[in-house]
C-alpha atoms as a PDB file:
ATOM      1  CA  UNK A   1       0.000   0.000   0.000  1.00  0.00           C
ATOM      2  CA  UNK A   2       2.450   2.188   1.057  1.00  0.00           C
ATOM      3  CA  UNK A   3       4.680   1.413  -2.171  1.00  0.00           C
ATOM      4  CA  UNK A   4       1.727   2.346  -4.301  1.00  0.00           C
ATOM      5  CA  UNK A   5       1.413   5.781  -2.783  1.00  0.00           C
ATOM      6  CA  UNK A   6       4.630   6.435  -3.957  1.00  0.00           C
ATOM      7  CA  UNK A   7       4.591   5.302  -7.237  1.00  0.00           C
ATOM      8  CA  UNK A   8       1.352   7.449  -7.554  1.00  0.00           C
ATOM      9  CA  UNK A   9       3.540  10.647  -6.269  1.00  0.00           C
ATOM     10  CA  UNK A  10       6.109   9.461  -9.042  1.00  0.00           C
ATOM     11  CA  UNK A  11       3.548   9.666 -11.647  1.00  0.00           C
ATOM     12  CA  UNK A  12       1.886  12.839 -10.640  1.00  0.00           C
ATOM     13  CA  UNK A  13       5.166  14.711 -10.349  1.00  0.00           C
ATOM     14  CA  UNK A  14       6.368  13.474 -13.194  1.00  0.00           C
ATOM     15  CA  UNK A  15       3.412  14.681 -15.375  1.00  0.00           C
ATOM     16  CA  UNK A  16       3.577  17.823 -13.945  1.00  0.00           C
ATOM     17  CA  UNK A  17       7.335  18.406 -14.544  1.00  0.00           C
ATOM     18  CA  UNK A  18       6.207  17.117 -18.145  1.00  0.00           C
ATOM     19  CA  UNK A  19       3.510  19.966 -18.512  1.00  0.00           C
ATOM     20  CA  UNK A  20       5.963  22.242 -16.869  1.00  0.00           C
ATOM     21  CA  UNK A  21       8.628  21.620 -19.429  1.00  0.00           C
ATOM     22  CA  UNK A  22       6.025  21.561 -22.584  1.00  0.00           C
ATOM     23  CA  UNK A  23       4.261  24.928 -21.807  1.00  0.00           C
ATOM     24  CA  UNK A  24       7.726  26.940 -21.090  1.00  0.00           C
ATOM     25  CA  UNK A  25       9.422  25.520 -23.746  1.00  0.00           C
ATOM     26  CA  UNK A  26       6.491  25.793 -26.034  1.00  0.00           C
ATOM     27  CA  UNK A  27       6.485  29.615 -24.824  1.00  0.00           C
ATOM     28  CA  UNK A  28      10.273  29.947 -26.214  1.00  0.00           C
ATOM     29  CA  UNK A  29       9.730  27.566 -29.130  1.00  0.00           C
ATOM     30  CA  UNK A  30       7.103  30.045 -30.229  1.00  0.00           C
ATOM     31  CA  UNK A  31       8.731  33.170 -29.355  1.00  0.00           C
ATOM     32  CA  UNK A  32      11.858  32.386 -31.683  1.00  0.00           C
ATOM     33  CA  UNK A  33       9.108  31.540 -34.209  1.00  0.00           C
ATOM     34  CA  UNK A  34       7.613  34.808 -34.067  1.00  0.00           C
ATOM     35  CA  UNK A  35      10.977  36.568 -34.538  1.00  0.00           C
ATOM     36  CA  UNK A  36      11.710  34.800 -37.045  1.00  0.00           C
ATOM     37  CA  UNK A  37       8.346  35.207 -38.668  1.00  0.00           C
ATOM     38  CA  UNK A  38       8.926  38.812 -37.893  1.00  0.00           C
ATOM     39  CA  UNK A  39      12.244  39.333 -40.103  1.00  0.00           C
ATOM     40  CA  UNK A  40      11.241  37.173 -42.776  1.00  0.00           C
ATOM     41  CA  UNK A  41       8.367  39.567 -42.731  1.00  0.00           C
ATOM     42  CA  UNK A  42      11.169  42.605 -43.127  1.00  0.00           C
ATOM     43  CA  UNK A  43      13.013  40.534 -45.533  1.00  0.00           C
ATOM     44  CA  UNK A  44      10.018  40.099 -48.056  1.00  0.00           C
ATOM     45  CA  UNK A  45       9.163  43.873 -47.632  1.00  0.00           C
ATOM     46  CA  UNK A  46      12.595  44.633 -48.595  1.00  0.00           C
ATOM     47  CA  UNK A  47      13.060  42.731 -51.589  1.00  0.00           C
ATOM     48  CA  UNK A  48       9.352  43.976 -52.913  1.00  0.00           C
ATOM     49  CA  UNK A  49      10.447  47.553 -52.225  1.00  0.00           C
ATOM     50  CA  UNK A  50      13.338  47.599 -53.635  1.00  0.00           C
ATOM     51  CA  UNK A  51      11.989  45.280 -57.030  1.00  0.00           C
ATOM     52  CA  UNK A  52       9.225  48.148 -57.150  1.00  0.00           C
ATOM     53  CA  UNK A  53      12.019  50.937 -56.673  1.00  0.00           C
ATOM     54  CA  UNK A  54      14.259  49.437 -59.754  1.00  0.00           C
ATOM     55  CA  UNK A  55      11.136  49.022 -61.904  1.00  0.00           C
ATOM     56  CA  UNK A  56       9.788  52.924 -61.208  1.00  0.00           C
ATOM     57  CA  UNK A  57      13.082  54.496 -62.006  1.00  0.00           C
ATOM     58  CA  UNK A  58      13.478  55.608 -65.501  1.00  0.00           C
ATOM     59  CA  UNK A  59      16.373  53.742 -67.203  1.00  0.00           C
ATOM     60  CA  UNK A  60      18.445  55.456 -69.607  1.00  0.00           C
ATOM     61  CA  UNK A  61      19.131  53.279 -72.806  1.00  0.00           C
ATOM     62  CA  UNK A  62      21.883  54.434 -74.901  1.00  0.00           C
ATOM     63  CA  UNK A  63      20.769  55.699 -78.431  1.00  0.00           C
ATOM     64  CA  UNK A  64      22.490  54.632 -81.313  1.00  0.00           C
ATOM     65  CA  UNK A  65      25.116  56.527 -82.702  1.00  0.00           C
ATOM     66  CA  UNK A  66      23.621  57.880 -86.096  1.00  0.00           C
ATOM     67  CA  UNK A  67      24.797  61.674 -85.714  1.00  0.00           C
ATOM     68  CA  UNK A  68      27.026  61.363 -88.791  1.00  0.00           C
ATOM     69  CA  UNK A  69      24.026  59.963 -90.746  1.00  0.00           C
ATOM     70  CA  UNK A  70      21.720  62.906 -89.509  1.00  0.00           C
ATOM     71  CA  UNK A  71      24.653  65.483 -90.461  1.00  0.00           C
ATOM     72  CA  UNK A  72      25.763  63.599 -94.083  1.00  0.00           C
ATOM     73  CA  UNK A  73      21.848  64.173 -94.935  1.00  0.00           C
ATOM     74  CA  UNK A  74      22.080  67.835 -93.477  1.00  0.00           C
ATOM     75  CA  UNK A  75      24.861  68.314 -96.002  1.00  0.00           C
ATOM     76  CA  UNK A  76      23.071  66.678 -99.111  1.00  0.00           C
ATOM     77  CA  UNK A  77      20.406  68.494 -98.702  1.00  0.00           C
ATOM     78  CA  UNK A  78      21.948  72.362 -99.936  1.00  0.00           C
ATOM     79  CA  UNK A  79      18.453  73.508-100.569  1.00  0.00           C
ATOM     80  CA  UNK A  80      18.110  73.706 -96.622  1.00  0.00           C
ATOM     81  CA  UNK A  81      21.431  74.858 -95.867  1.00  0.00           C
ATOM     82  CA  UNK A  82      21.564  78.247 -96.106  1.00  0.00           C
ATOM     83  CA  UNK A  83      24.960  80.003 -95.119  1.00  0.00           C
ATOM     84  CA  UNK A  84      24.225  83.477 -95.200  1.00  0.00           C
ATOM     85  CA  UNK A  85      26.025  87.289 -92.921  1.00  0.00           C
ATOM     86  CA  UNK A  86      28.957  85.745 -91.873  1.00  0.00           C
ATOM     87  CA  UNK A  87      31.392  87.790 -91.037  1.00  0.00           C
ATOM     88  CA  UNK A  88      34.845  87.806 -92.352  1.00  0.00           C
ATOM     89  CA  UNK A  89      38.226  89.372 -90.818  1.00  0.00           C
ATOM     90  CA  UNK A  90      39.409  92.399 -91.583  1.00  0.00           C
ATOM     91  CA  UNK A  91      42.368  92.650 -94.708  1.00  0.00           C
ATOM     92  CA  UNK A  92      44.646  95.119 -94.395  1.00  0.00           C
ATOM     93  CA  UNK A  93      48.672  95.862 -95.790  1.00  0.00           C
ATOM     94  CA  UNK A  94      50.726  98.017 -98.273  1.00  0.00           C
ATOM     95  CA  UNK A  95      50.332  98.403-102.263  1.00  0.00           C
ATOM     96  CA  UNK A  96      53.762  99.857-103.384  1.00  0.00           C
ATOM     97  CA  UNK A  97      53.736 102.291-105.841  1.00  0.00           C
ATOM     98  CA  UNK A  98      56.095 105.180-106.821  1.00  0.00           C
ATOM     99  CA  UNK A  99      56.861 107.829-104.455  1.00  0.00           C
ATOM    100  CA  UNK A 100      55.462 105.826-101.540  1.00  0.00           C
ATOM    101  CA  UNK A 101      53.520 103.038-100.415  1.00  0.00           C
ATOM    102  CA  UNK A 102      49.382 102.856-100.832  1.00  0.00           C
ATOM    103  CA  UNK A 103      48.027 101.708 -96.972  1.00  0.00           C
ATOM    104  CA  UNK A 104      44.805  99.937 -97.623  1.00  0.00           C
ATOM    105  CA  UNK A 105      42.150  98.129 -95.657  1.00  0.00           C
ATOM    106  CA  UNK A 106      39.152  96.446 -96.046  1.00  0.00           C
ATOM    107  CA  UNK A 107      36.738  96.322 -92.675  1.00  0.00           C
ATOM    108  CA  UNK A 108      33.321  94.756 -91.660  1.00  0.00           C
ATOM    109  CA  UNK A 109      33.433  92.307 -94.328  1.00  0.00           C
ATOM    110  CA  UNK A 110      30.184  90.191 -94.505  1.00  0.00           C
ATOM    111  CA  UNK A 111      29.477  87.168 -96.725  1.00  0.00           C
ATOM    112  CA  UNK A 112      25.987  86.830 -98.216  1.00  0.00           C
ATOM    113  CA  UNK A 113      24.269  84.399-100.359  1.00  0.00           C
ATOM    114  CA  UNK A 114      26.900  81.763-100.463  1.00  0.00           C
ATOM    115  CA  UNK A 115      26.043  79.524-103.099  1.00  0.00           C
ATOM    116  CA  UNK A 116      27.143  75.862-103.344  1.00  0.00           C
ATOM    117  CA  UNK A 117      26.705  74.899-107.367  1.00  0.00           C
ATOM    118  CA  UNK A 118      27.893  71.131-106.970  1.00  0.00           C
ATOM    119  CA  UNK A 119      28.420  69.573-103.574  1.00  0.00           C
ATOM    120  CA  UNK A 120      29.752  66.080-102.608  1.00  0.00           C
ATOM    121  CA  UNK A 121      29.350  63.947 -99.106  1.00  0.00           C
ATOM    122  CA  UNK A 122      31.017  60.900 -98.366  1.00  0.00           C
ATOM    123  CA  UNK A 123      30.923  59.279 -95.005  1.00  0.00           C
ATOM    124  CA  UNK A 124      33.254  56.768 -93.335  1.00  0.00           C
ATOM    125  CA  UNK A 125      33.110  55.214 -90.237  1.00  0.00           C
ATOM    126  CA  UNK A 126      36.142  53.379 -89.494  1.00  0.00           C
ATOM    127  CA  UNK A 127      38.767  53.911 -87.875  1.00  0.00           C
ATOM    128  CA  UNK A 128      36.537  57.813 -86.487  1.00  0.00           C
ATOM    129  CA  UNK A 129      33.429  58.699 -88.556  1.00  0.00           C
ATOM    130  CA  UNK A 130      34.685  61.060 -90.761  1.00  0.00           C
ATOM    131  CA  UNK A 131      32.508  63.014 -92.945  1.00  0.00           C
ATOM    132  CA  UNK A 132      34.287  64.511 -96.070  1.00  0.00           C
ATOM    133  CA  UNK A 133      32.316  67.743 -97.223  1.00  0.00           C
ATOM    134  CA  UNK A 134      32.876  69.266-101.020  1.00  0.00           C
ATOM    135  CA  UNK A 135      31.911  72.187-102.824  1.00  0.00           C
ATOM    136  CA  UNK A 136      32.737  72.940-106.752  1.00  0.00           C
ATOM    137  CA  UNK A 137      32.089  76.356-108.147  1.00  0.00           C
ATOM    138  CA  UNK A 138      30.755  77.844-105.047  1.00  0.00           C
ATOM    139  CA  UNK A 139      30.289  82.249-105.280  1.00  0.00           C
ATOM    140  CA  UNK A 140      29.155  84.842-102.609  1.00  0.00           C
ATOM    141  CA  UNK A 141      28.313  88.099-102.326  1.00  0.00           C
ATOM    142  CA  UNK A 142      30.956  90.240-100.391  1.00  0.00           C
ATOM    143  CA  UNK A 143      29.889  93.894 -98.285  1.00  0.00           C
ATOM    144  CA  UNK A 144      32.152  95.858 -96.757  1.00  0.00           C
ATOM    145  CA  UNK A 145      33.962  99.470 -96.163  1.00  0.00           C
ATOM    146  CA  UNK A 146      37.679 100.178 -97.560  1.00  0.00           C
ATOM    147  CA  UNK A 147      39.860 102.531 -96.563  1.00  0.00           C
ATOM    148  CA  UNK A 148      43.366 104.198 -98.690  1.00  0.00           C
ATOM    149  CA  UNK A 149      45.727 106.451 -97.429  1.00  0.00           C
ATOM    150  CA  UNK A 150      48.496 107.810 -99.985  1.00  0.00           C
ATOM    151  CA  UNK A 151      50.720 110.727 -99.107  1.00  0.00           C
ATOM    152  CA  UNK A 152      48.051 112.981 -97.746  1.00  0.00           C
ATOM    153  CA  UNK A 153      45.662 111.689 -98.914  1.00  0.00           C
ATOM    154  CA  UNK A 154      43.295 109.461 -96.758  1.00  0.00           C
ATOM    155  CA  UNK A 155      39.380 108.366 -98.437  1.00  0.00           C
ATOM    156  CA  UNK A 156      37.291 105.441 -96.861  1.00  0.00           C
ATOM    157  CA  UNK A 157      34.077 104.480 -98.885  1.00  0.00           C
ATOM    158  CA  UNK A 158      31.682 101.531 -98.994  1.00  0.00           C
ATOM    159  CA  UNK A 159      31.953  98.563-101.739  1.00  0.00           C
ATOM    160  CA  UNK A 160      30.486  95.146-102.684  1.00  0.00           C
ATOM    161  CA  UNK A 161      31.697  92.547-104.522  1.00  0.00           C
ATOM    162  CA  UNK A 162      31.239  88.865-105.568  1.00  0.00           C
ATOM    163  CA  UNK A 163      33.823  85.897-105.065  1.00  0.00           C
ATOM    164  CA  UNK A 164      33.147  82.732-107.650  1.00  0.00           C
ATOM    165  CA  UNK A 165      34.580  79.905-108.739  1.00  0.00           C
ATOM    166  CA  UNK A 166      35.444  78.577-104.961  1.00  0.00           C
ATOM    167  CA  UNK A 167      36.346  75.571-103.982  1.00  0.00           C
ATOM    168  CA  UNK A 168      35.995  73.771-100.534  1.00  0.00           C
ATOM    169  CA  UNK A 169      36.951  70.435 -99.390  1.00  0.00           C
ATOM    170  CA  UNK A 170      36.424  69.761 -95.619  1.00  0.00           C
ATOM    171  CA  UNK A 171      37.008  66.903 -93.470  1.00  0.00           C
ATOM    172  CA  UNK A 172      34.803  66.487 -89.944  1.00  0.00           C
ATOM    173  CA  UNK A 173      35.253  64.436 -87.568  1.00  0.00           C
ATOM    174  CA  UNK A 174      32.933  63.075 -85.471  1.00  0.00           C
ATOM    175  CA  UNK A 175      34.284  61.063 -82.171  1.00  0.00           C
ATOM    176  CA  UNK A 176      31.638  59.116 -80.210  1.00  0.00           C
ATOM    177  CA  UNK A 177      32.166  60.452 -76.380  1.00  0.00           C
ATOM    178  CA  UNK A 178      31.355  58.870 -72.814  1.00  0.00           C
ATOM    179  CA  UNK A 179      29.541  62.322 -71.993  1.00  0.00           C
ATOM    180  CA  UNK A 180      26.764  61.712 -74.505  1.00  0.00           C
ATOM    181  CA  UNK A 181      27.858  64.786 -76.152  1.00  0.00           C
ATOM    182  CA  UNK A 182      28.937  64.242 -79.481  1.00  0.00           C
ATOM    183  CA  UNK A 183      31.129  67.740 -80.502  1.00  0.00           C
ATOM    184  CA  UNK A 184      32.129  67.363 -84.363  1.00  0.00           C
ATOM    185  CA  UNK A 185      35.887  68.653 -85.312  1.00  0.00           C
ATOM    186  CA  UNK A 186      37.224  70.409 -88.236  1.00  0.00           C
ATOM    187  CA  UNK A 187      40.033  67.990 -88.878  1.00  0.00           C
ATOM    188  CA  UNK A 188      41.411  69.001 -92.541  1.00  0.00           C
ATOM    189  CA  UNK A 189      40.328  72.187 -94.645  1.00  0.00           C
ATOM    190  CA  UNK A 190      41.619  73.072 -97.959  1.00  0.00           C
ATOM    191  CA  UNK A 191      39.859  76.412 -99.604  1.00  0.00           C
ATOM    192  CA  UNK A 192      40.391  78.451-103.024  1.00  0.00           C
ATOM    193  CA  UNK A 193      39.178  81.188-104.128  1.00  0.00           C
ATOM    194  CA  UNK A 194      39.733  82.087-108.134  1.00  0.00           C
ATOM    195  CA  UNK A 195      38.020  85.141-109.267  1.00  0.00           C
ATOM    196  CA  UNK A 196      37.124  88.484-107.191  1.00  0.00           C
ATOM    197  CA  UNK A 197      35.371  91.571-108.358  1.00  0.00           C
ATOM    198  CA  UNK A 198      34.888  94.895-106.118  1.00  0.00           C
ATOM    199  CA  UNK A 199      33.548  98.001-107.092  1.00  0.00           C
ATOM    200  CA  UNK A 200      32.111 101.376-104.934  1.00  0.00           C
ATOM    201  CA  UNK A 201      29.815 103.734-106.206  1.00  0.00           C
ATOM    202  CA  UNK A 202      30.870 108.120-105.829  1.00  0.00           C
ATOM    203  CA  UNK A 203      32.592 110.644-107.334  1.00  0.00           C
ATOM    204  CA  UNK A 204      36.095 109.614-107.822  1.00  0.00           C
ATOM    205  CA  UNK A 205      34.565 105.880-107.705  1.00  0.00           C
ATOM    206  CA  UNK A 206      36.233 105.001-111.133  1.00  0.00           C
ATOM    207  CA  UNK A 207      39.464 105.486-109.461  1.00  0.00           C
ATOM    208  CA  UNK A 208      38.719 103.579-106.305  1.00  0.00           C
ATOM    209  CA  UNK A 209      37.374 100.701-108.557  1.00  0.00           C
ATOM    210  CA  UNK A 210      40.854 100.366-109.888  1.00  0.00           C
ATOM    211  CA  UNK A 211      42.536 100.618-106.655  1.00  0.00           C
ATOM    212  CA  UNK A 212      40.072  97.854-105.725  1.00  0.00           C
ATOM    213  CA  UNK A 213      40.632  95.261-107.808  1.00  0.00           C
ATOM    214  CA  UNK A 214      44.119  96.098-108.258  1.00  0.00           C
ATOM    215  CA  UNK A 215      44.099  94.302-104.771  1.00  0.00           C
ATOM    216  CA  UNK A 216      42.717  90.770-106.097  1.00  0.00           C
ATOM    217  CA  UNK A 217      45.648  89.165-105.244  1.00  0.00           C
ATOM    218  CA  UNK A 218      45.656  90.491-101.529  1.00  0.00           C
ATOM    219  CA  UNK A 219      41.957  90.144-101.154  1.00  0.00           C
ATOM    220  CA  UNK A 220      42.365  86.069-102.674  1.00  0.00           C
ATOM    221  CA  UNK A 221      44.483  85.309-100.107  1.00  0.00           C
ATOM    222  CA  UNK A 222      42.770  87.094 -97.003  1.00  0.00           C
ATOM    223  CA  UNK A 223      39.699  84.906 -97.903  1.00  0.00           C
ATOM    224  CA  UNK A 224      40.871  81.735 -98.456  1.00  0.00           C
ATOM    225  CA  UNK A 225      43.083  82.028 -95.315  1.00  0.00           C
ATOM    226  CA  UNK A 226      39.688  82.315 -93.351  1.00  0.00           C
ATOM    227  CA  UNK A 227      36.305  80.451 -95.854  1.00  0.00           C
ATOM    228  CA  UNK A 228      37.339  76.961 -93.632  1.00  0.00           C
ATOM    229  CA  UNK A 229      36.976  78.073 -90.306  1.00  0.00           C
ATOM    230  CA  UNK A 230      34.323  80.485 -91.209  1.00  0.00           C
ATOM    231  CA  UNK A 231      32.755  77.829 -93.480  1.00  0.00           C
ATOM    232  CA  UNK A 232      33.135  75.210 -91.054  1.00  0.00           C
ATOM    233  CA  UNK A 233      32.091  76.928 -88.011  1.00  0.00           C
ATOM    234  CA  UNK A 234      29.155  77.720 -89.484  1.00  0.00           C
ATOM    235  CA  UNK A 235      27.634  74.176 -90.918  1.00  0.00           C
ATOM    236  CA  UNK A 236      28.502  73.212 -87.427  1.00  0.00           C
ATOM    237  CA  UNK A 237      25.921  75.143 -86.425  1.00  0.00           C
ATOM    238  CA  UNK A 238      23.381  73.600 -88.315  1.00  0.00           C
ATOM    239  CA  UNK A 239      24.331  69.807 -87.034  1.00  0.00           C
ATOM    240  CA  UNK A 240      22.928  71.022 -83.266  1.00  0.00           C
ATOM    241  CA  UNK A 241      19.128  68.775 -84.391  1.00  0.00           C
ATOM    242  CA  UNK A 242      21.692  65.428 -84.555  1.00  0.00           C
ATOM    243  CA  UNK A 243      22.433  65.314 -81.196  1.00  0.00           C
END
């Protein structure tokens, strides 16, 4: 009897140790579930905010490179590309004639109604894109003010004139850069310039016409010296939609 008082004592203390251990470890067992519940939680959030971020921001996709397409078509089409007031540096220097030397100068040159009569484009792309620009039997329309001074004598004046038969070729180059910026470069330039009339209108202006056009050679020079940059500088301008 006595025996089987303690085994009953055994049993009940060992089923309550048993529900002891099985609620406080079920209490721990389920708070390290809940944590971990918890930061999956975070971790799922995460990754869907930051998918949602990377699909809402604009991506930038490179464009292809066809600025020296755009510009060769520019070029081919002269109708459109009107060159027109540019203005040219001034030409001065020294005509020597007997008795002393003939100071000249002609100032605020402008260029009008450049004409191109034949024009060529040819484009190549390797090893830079080069574009290779041509005019044949191009003429202008040249305004400006003179100025002589012989002995003691010193007369300015207004003229015009026209330059034809020119001849351009140009070479641009246009490098691809990491800016996204694509500048083009006047690389090679050959100009020429073959006939040049100038005449003024006044009093005395059959003896300024010869003076004039007695400077041909001078005047030839001046301009060929400056139709590629001012040329080139000035189709640039026109190659801004390409990029």
């Amino acid at each position: 009897m006595k025996f089987n008082n303690i085994a009953a004592e055994y049993d009940l203390l060992k089923t309550g140790l048993t529900d002891i251990n099985e609620t406080y470890f079920g209490k721990v067992f389920n708070t390290s579930q809940a944590k971990r519940a918890y930061w999956l939680l975070i971790i799922a959030f995460s990754v869907v905010l930051f998918i949602w971020v990377r699909q809402g921001k604009p991506t930038t996709t490179e464009k292809p490179f066809d600025a020296p397409e755009c510009i060769a078509k520019i070029l081919n089409n002269t109708d459109n590309l009107q060159l027109k007031n540019i203005s040219l540096d001034d030409i001065s220097g020294e005509w020597k004639i007997p008795f002393s030397d003939v100071n000249y100068a002609l100032l605020h040159l402008k260029m009008y109604q450049f004409a191109m009569a034949t024009t060529t484009v040819q484009l190549t792309k390797f090893p830079n894109t080069v574009i290779r620009f041509g005019i044949e039997h191009g003429s202008f329309v040249i305004d400006g003010d003179y100025g002589f001074r012989y002995l003691m004598i010193d007369e300015s004046g207004h003229f015009t004139g026209k330059a034809t038969d020119i001849y351009l070729d140009l070479n641009l180059v246009v490098p691809k850069t990491n800016g996204g910026k694509t500048p083009v470069i006047i690389q090679d330039c050959t100009a020429s310039v073959y006939h040049v009339s100038l005449s003024t209108k006044g009093k005395l202006a059959l003896v300024f016409n010869i003076l004039l056009n007695s400077l041909k050679e001078s005047t030839i020079k001046g301009w060929q010296s400056q139709l590629c940059s001012k040329i080139g500088t000035e189709l640039i301008k026109h190659f801004e939609t390409c990029f």
